[in-house]
Protein backbone atom coordinates (compact mmCIF):
# COMPACT_ATOMS: atom_id res chain seq x y z
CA UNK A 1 -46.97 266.99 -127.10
CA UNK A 2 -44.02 269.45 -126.55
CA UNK A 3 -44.27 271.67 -123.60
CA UNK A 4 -42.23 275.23 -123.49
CA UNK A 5 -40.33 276.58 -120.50
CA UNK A 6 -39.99 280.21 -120.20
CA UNK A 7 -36.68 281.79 -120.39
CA UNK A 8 -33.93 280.92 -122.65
CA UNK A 9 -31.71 279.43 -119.48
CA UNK A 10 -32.95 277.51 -116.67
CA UNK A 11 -31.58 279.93 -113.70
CA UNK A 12 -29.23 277.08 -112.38
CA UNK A 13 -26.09 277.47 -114.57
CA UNK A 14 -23.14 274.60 -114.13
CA UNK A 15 -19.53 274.56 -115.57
CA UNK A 16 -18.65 270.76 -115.06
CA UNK A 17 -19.31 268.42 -117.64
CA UNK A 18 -19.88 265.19 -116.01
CA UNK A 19 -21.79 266.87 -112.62
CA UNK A 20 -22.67 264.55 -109.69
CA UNK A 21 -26.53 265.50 -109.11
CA UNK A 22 -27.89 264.54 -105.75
CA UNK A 23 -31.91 264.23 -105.38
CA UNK A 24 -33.47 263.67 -102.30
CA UNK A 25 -37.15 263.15 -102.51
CA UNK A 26 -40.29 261.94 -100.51
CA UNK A 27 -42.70 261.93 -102.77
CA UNK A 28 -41.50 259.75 -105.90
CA UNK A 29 -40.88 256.28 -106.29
CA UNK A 30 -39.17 255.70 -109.01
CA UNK A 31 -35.72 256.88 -110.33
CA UNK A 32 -35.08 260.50 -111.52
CA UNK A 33 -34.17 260.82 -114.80
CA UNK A 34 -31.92 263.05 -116.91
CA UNK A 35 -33.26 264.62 -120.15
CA UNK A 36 -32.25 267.16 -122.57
CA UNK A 37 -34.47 270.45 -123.71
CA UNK A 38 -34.72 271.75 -126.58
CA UNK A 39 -33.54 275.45 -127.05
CA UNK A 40 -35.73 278.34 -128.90
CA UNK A 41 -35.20 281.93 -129.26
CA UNK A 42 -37.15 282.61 -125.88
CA UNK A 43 -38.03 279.12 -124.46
CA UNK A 44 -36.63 275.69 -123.73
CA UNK A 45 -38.44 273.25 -124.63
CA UNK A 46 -39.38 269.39 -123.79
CA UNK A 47 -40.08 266.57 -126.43
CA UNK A 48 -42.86 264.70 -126.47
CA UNK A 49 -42.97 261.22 -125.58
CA UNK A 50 -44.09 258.73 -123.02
CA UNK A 51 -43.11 260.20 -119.86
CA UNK A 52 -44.85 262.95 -118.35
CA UNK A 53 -44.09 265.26 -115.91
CA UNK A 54 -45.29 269.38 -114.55
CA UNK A 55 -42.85 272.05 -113.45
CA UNK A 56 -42.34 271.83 -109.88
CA UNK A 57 -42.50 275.59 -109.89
CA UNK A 58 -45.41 277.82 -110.18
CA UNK A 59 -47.29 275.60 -113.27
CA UNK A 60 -49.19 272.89 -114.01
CA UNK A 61 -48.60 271.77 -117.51
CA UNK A 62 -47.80 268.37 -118.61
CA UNK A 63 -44.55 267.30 -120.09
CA UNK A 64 -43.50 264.20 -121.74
CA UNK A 65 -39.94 263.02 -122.64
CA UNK A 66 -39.01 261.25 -125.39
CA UNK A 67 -36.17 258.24 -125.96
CA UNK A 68 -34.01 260.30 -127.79
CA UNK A 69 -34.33 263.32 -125.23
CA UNK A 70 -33.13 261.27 -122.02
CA UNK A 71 -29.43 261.46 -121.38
CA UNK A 72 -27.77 258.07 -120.03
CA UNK A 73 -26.67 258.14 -116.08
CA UNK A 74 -25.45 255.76 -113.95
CA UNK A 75 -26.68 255.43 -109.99
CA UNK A 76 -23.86 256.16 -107.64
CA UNK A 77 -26.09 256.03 -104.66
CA UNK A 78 -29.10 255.18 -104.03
CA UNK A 79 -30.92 254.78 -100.47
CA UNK A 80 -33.09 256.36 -97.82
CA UNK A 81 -34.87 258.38 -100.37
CA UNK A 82 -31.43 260.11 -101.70
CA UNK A 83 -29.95 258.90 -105.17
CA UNK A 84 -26.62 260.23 -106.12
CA UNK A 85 -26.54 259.71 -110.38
CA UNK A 86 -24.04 260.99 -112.62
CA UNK A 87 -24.03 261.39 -116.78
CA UNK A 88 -22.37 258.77 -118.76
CA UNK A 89 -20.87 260.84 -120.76
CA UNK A 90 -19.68 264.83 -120.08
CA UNK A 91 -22.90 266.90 -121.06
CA UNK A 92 -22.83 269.50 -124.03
CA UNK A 93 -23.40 273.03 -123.10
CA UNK A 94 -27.00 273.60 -122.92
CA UNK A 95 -30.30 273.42 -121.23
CA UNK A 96 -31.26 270.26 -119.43
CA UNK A 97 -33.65 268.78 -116.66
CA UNK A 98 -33.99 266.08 -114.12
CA UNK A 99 -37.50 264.71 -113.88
CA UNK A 100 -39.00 262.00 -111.65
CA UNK A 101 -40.62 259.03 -112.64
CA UNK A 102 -43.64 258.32 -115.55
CA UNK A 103 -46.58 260.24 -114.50
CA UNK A 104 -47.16 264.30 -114.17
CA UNK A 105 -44.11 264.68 -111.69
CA UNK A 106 -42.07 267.80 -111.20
CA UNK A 107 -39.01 269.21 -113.15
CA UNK A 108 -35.86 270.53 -112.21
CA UNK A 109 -34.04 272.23 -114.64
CA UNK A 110 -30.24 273.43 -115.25
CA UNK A 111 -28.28 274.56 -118.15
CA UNK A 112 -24.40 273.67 -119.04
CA UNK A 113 -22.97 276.76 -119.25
CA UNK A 114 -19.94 277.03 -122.43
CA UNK A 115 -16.44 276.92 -120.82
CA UNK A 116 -14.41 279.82 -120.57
């Protein structure tokens, strides 16, 4: 299943490569996670896979990420319902999402904007 996102950018535009993203959340248990979307001439969209999650915003459709979609982080912090993770690696300009945990959670996307 592959699930589009309207727009061709998420809204949120960044500049750094290797951003510091800070999540503070209630409502989720596990981890967030980091994945990478798919860009079409007027959408973004997610792979399918085995994790599934629904636009926090204004929808209610299902998406699922794939292995080869998530992007490696590492936990900085991680306590009192606030996690601090960070990329592995610097991110490629493009259009990305964090998503929390394995079933029909919420999405919060960004795009890497191309340095100038």
């Amino acid at each position: 299943m592959v699930v589009e996102y309207s727009g061709t950018h998420a809204h949120v535009q960044i500049n750094a490569g290797r951003p510091v993203i800070c999540v503070y959340h209630l409502m989720f248990p596990s981890a967030p996670l980091l994945v990478r979307l798919k860009e079409k001439k007027q959408t973004r969209e997610l792979d399918s896979g085995s994790i599934r999650a629904v636009p926090l915003v204004g929808s209610t459709r299902e998406a699922q990420a794939n292995a080869s979609s998530i992007v490696p982080t590492t936990t900085i912090h991680s306590e009192n319902y606030l996690v601090l993770f960070q990329p592995q690696a610097d991110l490629a300009p493009g259009e990305y999402a964090v998503m929390f945990g394995a079933n029909d959670l919420a999405i919060l996307d960004f795009g890497v904007a191309v340095a100038q």
